[in-house]
N, C-alpha and C. Protein backbone atom coordinates (compact mmCIF):
# COMPACT_ATOMS: atom_id res chain seq x y z
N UNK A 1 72.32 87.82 97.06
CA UNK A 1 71.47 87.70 98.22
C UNK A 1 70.02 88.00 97.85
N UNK A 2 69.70 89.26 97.02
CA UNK A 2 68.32 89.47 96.37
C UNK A 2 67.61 88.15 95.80
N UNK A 3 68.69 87.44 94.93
CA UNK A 3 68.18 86.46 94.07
C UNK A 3 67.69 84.80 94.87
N UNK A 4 68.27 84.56 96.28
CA UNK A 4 68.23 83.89 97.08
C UNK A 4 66.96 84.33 97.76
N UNK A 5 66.75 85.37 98.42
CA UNK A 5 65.35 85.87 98.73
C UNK A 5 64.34 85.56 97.96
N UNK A 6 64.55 86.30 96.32
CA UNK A 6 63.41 85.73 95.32
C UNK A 6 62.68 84.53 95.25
N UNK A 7 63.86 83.77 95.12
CA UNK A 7 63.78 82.03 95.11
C UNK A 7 63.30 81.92 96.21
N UNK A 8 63.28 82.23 96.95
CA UNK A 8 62.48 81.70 98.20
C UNK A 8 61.25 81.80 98.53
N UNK A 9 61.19 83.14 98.37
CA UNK A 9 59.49 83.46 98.02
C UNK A 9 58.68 82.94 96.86
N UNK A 10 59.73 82.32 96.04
CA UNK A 10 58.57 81.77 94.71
C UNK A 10 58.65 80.35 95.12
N UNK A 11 59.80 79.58 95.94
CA UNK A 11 59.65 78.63 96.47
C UNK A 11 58.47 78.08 97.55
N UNK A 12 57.97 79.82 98.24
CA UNK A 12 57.00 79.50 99.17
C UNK A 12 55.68 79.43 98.60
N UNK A 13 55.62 80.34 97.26
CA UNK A 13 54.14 80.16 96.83
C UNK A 13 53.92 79.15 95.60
N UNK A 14 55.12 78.36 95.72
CA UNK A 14 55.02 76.89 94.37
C UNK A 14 54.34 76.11 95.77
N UNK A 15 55.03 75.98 96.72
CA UNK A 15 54.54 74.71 97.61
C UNK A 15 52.86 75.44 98.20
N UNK A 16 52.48 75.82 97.92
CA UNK A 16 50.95 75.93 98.82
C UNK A 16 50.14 75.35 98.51
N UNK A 17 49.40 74.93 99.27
CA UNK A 17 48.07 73.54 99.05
C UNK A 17 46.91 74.39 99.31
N UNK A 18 46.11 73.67 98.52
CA UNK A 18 44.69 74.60 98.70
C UNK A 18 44.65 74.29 100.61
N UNK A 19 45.04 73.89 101.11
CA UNK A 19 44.30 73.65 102.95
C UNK A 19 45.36 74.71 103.33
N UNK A 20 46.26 75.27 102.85
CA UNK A 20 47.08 76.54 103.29
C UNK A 20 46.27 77.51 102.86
N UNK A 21 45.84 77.68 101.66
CA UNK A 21 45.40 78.96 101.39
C UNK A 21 44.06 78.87 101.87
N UNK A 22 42.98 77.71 102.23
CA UNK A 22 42.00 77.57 102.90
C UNK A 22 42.13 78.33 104.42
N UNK A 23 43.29 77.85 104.98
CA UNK A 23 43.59 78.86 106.51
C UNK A 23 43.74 79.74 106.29
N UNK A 24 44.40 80.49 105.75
CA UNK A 24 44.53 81.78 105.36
C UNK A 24 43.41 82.74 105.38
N UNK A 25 42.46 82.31 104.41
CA UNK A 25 41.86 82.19 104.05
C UNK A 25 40.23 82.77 105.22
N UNK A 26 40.25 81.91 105.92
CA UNK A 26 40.06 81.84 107.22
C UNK A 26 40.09 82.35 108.47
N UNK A 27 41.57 82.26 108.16
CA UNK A 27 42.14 83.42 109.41
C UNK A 27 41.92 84.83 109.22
N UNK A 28 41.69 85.57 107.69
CA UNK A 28 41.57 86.82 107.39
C UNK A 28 39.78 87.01 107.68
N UNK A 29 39.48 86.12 107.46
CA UNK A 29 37.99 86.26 107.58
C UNK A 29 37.67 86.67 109.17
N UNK A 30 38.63 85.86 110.14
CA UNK A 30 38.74 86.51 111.67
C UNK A 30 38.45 87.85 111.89
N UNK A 31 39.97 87.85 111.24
CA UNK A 31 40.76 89.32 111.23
C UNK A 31 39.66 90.13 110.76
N UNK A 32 38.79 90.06 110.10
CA UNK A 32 37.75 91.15 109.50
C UNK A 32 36.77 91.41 110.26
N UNK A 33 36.35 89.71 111.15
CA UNK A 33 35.18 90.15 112.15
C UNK A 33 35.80 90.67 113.24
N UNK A 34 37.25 90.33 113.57
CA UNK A 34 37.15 90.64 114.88
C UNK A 34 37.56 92.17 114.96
N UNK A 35 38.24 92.83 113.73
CA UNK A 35 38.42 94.20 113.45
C UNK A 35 37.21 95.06 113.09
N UNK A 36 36.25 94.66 112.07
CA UNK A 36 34.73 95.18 112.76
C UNK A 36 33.93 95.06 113.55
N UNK A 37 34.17 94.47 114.43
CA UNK A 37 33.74 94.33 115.70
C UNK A 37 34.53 95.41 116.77
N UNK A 38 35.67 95.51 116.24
CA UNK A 38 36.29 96.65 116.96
C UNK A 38 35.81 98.37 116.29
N UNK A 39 35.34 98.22 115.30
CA UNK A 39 34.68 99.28 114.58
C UNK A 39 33.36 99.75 114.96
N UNK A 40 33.11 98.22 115.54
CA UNK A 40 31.25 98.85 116.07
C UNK A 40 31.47 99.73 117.07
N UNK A 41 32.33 98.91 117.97
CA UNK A 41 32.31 99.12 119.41
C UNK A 41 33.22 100.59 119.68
N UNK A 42 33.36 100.96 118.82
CA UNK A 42 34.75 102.24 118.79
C UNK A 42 34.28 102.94 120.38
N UNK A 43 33.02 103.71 120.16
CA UNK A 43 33.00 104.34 121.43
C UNK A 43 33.33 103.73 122.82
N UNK A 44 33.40 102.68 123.20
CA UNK A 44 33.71 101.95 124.03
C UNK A 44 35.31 101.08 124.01
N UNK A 45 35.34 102.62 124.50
CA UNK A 45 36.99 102.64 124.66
C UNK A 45 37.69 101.15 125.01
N UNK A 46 38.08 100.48 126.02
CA UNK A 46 38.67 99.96 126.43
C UNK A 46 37.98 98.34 125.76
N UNK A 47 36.95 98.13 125.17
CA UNK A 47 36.60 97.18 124.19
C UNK A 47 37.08 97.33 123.45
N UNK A 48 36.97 98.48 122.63
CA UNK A 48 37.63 98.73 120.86
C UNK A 48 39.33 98.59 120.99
N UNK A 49 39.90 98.85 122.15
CA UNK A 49 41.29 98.52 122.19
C UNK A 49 41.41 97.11 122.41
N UNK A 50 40.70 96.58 122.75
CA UNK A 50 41.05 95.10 123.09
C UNK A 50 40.93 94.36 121.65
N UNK A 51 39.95 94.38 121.13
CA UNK A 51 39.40 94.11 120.00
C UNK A 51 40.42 94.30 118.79
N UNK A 52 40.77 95.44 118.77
CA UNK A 52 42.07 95.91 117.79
C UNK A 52 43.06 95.53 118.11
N UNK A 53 43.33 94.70 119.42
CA UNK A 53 45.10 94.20 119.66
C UNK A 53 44.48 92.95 118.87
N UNK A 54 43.27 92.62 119.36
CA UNK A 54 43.09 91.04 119.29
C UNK A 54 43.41 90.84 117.33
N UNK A 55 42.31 91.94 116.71
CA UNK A 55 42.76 91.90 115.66
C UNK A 55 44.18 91.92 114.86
N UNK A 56 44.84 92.99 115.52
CA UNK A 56 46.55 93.26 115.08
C UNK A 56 47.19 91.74 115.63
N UNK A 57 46.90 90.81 116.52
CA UNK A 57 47.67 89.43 116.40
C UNK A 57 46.91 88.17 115.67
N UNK A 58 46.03 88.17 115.19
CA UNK A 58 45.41 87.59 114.51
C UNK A 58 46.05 87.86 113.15
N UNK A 59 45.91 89.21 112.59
CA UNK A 59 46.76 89.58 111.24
C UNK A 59 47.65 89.08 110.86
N UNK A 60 48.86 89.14 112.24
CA UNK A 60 50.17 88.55 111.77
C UNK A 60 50.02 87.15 112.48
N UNK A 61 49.22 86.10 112.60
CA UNK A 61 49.06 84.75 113.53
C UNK A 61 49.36 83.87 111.81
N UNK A 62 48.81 83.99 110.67
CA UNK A 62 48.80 83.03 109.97
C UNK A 62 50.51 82.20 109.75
N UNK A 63 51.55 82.87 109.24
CA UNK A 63 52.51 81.85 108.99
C UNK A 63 52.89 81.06 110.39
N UNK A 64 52.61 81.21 111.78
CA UNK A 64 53.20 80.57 112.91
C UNK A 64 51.69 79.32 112.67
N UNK A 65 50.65 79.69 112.89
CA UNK A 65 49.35 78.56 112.88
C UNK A 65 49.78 77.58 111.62
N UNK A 66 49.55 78.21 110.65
CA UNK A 66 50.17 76.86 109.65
C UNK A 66 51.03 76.67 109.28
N UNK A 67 52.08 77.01 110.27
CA UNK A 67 53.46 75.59 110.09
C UNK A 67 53.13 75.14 111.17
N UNK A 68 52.70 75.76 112.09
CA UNK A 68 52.25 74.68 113.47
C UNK A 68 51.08 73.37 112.78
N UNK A 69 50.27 73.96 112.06
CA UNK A 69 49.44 72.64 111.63
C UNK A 69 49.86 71.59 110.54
N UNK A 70 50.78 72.59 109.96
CA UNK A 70 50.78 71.75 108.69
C UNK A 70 51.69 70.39 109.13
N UNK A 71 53.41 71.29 110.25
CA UNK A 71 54.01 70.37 110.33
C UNK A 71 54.13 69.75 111.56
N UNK A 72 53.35 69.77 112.26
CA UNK A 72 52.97 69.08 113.54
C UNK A 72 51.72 67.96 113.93
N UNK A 73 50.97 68.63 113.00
CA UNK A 73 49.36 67.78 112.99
C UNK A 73 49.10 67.33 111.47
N UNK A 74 49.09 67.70 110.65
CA UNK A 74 48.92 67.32 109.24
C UNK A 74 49.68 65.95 108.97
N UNK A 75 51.16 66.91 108.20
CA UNK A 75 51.98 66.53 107.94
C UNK A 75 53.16 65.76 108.84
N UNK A 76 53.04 65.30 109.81
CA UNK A 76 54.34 65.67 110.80
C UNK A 76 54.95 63.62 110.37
N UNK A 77 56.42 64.32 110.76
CA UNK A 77 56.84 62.99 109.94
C UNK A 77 58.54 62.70 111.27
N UNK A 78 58.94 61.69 111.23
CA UNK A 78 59.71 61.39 112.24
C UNK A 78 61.04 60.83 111.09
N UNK A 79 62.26 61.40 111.73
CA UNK A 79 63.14 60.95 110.66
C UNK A 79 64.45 60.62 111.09
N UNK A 80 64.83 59.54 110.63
CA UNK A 80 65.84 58.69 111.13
C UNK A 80 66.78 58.86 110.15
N UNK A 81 68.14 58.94 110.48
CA UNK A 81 69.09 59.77 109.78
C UNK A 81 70.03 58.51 109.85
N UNK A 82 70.54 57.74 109.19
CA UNK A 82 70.92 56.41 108.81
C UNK A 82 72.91 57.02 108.47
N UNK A 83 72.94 57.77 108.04
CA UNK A 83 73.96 58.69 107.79
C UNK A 83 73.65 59.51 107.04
N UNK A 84 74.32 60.98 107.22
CA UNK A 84 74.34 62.24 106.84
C UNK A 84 75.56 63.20 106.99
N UNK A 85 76.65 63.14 106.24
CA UNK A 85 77.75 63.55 105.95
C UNK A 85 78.38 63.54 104.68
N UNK A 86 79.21 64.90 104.50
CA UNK A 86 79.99 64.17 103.16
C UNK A 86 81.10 63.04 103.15
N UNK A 87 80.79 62.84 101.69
CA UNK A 87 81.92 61.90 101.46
C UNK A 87 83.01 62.19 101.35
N UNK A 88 84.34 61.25 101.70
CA UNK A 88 85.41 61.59 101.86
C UNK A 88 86.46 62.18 100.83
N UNK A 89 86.27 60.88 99.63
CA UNK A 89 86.96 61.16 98.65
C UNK A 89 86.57 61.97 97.16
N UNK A 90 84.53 62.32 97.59
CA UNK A 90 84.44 63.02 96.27
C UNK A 90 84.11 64.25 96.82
N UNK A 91 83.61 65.03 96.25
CA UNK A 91 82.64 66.38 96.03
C UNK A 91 81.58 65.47 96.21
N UNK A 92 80.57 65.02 97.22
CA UNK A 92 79.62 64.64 97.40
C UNK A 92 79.31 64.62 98.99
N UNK A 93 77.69 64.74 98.86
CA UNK A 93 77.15 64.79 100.46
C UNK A 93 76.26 63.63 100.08
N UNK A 94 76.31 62.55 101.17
CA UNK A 94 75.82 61.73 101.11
C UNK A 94 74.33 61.69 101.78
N UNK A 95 73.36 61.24 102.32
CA UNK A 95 72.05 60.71 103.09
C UNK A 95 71.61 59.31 102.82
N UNK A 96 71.29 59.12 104.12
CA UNK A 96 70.47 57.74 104.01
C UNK A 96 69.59 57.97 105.52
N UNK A 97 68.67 57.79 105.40
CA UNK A 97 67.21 57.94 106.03
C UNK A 97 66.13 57.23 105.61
N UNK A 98 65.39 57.37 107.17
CA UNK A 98 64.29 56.70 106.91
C UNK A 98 63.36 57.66 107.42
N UNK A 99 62.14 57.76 106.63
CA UNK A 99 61.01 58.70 106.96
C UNK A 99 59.85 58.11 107.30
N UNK A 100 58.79 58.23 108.13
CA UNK A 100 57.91 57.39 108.49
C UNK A 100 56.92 59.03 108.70
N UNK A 101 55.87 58.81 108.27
CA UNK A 101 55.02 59.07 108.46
C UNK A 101 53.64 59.17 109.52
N UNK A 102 53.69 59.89 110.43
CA UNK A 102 53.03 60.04 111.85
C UNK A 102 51.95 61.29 111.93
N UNK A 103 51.79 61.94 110.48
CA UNK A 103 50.89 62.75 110.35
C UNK A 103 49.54 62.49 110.12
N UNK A 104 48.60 62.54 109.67
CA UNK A 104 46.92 62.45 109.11
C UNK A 104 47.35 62.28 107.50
N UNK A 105 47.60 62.88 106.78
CA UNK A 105 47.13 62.81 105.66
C UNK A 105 48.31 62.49 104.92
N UNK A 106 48.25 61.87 103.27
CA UNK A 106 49.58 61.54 102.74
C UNK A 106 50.40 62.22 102.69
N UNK A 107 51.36 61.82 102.44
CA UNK A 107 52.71 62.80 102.06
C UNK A 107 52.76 62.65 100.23
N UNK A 108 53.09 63.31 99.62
CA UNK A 108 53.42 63.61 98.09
C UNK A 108 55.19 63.60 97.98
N UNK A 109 55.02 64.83 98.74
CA UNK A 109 56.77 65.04 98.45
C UNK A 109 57.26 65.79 99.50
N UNK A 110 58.98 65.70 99.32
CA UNK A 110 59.28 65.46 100.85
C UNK A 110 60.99 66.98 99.91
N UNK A 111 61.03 67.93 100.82
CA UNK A 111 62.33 68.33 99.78
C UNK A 111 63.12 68.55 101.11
N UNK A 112 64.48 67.72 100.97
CA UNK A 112 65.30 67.56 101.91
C UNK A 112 66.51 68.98 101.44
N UNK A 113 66.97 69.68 102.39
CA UNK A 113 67.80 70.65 102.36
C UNK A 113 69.43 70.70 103.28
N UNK A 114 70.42 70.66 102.65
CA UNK A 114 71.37 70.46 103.10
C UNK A 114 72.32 72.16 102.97
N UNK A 115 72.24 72.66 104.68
CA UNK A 115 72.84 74.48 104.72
C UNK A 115 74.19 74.40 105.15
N UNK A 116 74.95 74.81 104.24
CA UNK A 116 76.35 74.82 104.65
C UNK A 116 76.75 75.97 105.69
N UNK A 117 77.20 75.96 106.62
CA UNK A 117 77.31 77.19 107.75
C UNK A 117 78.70 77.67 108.05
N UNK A 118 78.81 78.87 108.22
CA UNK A 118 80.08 79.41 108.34
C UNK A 118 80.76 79.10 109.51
N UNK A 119 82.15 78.78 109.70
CA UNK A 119 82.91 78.66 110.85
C UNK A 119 82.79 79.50 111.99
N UNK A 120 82.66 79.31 112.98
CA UNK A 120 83.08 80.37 113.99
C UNK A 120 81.78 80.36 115.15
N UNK A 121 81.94 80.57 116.38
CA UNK A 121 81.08 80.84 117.46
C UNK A 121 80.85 82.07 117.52
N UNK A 122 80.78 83.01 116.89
CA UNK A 122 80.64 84.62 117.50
C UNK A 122 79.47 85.11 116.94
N UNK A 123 78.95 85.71 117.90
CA UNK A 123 77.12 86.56 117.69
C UNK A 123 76.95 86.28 116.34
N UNK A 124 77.52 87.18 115.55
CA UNK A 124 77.27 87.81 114.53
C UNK A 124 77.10 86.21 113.46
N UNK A 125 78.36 85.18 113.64
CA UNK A 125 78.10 84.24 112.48
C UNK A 125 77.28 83.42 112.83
N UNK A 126 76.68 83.17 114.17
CA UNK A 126 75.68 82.43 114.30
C UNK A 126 74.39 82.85 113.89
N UNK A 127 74.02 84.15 113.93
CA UNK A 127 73.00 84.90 113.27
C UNK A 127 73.07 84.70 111.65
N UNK A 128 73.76 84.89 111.24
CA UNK A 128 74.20 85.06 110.17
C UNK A 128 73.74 83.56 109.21
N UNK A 129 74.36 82.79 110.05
CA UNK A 129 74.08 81.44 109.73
C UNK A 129 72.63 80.87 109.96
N UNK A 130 72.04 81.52 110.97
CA UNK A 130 70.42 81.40 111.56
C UNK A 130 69.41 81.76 110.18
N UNK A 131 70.25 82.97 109.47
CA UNK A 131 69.28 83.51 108.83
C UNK A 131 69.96 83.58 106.75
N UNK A 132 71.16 83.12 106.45
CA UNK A 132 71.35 83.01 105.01
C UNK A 132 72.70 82.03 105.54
N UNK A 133 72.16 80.88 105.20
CA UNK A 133 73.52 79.81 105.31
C UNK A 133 74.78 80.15 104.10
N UNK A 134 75.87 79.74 104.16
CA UNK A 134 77.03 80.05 102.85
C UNK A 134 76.33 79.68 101.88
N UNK A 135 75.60 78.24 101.96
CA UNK A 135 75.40 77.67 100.37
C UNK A 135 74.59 76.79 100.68
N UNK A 136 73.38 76.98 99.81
CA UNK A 136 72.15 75.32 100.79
C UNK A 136 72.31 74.46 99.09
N UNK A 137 71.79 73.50 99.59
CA UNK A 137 71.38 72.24 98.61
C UNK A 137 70.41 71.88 99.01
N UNK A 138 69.54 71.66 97.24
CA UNK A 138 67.76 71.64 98.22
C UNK A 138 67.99 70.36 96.59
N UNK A 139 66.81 69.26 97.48
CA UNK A 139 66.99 68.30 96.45
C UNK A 139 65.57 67.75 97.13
N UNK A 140 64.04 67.52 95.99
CA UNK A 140 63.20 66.95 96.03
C UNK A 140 62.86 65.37 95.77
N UNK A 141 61.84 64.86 96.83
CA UNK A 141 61.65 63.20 96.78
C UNK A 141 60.32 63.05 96.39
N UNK A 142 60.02 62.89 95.60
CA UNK A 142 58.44 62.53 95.00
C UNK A 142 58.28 61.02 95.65
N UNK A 143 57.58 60.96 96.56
CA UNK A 143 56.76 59.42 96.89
C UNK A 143 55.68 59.62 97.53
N UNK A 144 54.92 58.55 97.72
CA UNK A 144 53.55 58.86 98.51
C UNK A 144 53.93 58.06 100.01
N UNK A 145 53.80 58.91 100.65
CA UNK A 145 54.18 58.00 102.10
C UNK A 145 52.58 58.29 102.81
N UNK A 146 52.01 56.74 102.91
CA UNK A 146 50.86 56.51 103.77
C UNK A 146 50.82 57.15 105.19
N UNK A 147 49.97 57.63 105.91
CA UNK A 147 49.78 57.45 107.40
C UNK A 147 50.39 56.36 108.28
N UNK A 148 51.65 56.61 108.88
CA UNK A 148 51.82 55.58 109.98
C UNK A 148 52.74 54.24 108.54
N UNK A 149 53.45 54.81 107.50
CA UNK A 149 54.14 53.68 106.66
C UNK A 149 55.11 54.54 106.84
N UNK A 150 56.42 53.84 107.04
CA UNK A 150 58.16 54.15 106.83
C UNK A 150 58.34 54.10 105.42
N UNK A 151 59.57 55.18 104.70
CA UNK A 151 59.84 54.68 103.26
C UNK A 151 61.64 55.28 103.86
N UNK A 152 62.80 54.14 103.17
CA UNK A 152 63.74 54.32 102.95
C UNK A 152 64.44 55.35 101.35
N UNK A 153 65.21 56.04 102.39
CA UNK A 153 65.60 56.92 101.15
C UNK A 153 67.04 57.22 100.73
N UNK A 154 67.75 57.03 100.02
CA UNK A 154 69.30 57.04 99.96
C UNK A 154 69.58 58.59 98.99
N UNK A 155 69.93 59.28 98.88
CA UNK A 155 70.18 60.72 98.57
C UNK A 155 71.54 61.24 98.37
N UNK A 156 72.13 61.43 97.47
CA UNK A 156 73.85 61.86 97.10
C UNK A 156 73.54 63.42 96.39
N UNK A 157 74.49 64.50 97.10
CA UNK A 157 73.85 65.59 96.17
C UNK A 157 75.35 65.89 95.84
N UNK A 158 75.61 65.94 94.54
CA UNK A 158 76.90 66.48 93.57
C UNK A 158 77.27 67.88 93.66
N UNK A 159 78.49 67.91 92.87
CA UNK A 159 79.27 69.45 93.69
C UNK A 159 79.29 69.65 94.79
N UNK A 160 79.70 68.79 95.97
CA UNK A 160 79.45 69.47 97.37
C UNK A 160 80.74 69.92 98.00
N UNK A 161 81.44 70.95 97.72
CA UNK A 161 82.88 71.09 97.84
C UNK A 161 83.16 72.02 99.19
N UNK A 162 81.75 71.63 100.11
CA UNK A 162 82.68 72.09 101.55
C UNK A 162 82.70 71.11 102.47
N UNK A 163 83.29 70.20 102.16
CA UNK A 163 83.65 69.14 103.17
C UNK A 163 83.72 69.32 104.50
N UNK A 164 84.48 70.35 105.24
CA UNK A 164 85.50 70.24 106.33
C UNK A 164 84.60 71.48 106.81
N UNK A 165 83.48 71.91 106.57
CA UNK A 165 82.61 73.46 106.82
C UNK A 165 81.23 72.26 107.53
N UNK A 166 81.15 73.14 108.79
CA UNK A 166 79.86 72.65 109.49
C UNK A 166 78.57 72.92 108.67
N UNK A 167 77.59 71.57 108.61
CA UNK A 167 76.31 71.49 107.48
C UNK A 167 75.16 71.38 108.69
N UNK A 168 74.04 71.80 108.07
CA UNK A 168 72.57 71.34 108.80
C UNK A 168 71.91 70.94 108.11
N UNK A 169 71.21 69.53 108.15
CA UNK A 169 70.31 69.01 106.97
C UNK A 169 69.18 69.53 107.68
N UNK A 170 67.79 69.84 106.90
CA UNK A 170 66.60 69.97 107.14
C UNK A 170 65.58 69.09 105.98
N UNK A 171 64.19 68.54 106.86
CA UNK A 171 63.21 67.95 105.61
C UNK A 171 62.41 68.65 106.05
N UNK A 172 61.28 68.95 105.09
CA UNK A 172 60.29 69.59 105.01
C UNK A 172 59.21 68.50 103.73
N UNK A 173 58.25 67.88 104.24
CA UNK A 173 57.39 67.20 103.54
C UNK A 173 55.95 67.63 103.56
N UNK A 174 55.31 67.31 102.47
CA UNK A 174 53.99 67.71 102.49
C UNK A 174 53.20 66.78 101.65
């Protein structure tokens, strides 16, 4: 479970684009005026508290603002799922999709993720499943997809030996 965490976090800081770390970037620069600004104003109580909430949600605002920008306004991409299931007779999960492009700027690469999820309706495995699936499959698409151009994509990922176990595909492109 440690080593799944790791990977993830080095997964999050392989994918960053300079216009992520530009917001960031940005947003801390807020966070600094609008927290010395709460520093000027200290004696003035009920300013300097306002000022310091405003600052304390600003602090933690960056990862919700840029996935809101990146994958809604940037990047944002519409995806047609042609089939997405495993196959019957091998160890294989199949895909076929189509991705079209409805964002501003190109797409590079696109890494499609397939989360295998544990059986059962009860609190605990739906959480469970919300937050460390049994087993993901993460498999990258290098293409350039234009503004407003569709690209077809056919995708088989090997070893997939939970057939008969509920899956969630996810894409994430940038």
């Amino acid at each position: 479970m440690i080593e799944e965490i790791k990977d993830l976090l080095l997964m999050v800081f392989y994918r960053l684009s300079y216009i992520e770390i530009g917001l960031f970037l940005f947003i801390f620069i807020i966070f600094m005026l609008i927290f010395g600004l709460g520093l000027v104003f200290y004696t003035k109580k009920i300013l300097s508290s306002i000022l310091f909430l405003l600052a304390f949600v600003v602090l933690f605002s960056p990862p919700f603002v840029i996935r809101y920008l990146m994958q809604e306004k940037l990047y944002k991409v519409e995806v047609s799922y042609n089939r997405a299931s495993p196959l019957e007779y091998t160890d294989s999960f199949f895909i076929d999709m189509d991705i079209k492009n409805i964002g501003k700027l190109d797409i590079h690469k696109c890494f499609v993720k397939v989360n295998v999820l544990r059986s059962g309706d009860r609190l605990a495995v739906v959480l469970r499943n919300l937050f460390f699936a049994e087993k993901s499959f993460l498999r990258s698409i290098s293409s350039v997809i234009k503004p407003n151009q569709s690209e077809h994509f056919v995708i088989v990922i090997d070893d997939y030996h939970y057939r008969h176990q509920p899956y969630k595909v996810y894409l994430n492109c940038y």
